[in-house]
C-alpha atoms as a PDB file:
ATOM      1  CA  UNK A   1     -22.280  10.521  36.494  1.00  0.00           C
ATOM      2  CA  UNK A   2     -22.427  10.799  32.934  1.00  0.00           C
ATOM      3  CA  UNK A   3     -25.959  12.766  32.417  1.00  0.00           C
ATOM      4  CA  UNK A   4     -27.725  11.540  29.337  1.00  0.00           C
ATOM      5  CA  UNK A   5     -25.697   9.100  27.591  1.00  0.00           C
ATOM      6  CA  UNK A   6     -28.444   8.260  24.983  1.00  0.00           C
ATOM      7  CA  UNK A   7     -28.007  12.339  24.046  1.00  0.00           C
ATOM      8  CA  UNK A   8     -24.658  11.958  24.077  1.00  0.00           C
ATOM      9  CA  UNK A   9     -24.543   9.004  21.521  1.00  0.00           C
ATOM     10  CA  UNK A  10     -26.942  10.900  19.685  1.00  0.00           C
ATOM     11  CA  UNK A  11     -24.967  13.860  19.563  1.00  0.00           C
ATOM     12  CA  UNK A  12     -21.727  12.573  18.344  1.00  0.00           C
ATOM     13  CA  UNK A  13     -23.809  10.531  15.589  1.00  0.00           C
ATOM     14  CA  UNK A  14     -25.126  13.752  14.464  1.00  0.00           C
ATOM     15  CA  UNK A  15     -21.941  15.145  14.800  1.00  0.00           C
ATOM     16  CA  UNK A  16     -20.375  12.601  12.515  1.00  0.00           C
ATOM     17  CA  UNK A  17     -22.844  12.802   9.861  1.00  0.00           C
ATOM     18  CA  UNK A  18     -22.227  17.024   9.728  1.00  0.00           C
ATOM     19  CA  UNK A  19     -18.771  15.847   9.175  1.00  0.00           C
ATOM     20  CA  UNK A  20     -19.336  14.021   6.675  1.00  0.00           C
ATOM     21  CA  UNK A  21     -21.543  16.598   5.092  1.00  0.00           C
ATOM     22  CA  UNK A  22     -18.776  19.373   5.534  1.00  0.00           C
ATOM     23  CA  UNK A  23     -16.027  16.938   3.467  1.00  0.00           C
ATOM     24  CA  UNK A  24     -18.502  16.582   1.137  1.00  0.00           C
ATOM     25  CA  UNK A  25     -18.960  20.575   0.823  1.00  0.00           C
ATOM     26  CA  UNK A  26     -14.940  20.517   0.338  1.00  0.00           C
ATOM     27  CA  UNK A  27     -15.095  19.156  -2.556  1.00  0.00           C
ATOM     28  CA  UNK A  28     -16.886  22.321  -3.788  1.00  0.00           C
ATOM     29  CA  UNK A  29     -14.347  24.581  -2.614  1.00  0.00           C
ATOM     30  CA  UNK A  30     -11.764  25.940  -4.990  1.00  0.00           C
ATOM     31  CA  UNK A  31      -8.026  26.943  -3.512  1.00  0.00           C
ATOM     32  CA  UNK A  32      -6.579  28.520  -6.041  1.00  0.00           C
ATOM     33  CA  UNK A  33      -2.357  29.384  -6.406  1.00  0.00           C
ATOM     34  CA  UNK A  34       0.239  30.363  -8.905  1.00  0.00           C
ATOM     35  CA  UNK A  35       3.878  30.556  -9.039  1.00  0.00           C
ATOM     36  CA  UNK A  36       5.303  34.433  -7.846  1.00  0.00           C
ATOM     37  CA  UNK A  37       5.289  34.944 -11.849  1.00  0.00           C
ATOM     38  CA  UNK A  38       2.343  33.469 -13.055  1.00  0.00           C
ATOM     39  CA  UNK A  39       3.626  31.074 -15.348  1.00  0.00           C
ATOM     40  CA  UNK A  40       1.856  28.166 -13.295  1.00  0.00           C
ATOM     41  CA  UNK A  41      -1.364  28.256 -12.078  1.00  0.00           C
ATOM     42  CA  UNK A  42      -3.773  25.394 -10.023  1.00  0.00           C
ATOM     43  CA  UNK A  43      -6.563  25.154  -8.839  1.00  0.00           C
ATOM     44  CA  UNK A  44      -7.665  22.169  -6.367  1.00  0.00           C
ATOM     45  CA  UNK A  45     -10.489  21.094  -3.738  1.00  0.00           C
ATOM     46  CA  UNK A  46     -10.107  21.688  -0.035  1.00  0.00           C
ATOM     47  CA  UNK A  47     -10.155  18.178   0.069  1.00  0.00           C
ATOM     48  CA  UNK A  48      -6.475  18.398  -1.789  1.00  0.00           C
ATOM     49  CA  UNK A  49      -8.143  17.042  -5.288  1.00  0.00           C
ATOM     50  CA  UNK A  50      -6.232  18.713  -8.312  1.00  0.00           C
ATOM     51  CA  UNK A  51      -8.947  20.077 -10.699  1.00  0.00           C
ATOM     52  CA  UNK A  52      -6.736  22.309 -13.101  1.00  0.00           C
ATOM     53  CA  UNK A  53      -3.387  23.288 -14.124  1.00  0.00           C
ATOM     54  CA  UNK A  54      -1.955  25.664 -16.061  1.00  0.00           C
ATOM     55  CA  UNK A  55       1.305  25.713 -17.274  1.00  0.00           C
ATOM     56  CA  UNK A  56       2.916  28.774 -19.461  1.00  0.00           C
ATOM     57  CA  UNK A  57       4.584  27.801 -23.087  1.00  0.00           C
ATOM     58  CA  UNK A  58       7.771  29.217 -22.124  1.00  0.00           C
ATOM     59  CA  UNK A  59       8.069  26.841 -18.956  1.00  0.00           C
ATOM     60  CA  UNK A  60       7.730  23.654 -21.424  1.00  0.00           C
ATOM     61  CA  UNK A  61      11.620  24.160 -22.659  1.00  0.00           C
ATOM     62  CA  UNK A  62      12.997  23.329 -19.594  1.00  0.00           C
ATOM     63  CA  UNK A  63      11.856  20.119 -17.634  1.00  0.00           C
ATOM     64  CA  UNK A  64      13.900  20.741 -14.460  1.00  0.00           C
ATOM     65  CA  UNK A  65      12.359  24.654 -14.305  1.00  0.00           C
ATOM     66  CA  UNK A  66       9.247  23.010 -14.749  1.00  0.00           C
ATOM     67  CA  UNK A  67       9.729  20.096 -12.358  1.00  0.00           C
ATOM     68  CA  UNK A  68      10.730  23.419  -9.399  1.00  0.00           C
ATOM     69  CA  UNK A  69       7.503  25.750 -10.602  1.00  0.00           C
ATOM     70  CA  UNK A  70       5.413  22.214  -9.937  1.00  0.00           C
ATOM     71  CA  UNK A  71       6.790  21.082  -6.536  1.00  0.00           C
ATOM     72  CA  UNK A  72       6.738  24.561  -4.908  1.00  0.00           C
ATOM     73  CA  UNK A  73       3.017  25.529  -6.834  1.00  0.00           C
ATOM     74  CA  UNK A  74       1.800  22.302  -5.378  1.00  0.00           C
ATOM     75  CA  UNK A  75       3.021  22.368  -1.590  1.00  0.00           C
ATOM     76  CA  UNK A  76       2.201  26.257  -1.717  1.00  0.00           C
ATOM     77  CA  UNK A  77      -1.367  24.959  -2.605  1.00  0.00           C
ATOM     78  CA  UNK A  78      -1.886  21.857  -0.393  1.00  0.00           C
ATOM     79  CA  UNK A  79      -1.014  23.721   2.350  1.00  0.00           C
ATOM     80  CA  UNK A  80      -3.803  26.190   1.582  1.00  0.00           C
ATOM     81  CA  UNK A  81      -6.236  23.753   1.132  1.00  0.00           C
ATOM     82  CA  UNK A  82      -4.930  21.830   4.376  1.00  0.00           C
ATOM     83  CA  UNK A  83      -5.602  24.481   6.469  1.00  0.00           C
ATOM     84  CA  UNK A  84      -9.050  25.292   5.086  1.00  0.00           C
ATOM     85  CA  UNK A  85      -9.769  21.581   5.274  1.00  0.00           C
ATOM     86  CA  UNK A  86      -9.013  21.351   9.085  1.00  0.00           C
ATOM     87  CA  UNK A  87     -10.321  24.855   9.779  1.00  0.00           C
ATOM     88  CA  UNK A  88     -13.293  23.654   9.066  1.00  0.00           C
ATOM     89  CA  UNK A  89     -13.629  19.820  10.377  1.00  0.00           C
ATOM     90  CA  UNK A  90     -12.530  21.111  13.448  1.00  0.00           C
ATOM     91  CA  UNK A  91     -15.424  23.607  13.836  1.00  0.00           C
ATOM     92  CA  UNK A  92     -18.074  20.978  13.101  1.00  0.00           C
ATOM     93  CA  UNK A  93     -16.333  18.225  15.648  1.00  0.00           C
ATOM     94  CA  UNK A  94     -15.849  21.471  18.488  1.00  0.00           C
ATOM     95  CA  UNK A  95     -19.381  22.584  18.005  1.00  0.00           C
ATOM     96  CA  UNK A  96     -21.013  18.714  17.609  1.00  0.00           C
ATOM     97  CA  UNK A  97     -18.964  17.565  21.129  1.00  0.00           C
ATOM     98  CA  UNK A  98     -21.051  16.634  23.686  1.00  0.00           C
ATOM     99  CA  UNK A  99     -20.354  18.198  27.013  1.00  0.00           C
ATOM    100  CA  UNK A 100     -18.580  15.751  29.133  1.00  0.00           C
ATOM    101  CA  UNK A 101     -17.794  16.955  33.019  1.00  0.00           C
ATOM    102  CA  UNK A 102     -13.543  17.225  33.239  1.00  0.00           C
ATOM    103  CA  UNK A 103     -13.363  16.914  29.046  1.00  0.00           C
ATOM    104  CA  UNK A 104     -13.354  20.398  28.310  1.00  0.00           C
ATOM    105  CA  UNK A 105     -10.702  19.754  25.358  1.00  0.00           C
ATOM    106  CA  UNK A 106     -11.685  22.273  22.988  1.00  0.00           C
ATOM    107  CA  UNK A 107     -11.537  25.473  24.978  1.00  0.00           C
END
């Protein structure tokens, strides 16, 4: 009924281990955003790790300015890398499922 379950279990631990492989590539790649006027700039990991930030002088005079260019740099950002990040997780898990008669999930 099933076919080869031993290749199946094979396949999806293979499968796993390219996942774990392509989160560790992540961490390599850079998503990079600034504020509509440059006065804030970050850069993090597709894996949603903050490795710089950049903040203009002439936003340090005003913490609540500051505390707005933050918040909307950052969720700008994350959602950049979010998208990158699942982009690619879910081509390793489509291409790494085994093909399972009446599963066909990822057409």
């Amino acid at each position: 009924m099933f076919g080869d379950l031993a290749g199946m279990v094979g396949k999806l631990k293979e499968t796993q281990q390219k996942v774990e492989e392509t989160k560790a590539r992540l961490n390599s790649v850079l998503v990079d955003e600034q504020s509509n006027d440059g006065l804030l700039k970050l850069t993090l990991t597709a894996n949603r790790t903050i490795k710089a930030i950049t903040i203009d002088d002439s936003l340090l005079e005003d913490k609540e300015q500051l505390e707005d260019y933050l918040i909307l740099t950052l969720n700008k950002a994350i959602e950049k890398a979010t998208q990158i990040n699942e982009a690619e997780l879910a081509a390793v898990a489509k291409d790494g499922m085994p093909s399972i008669p009446g599963m066909d999930m990822f057409k």
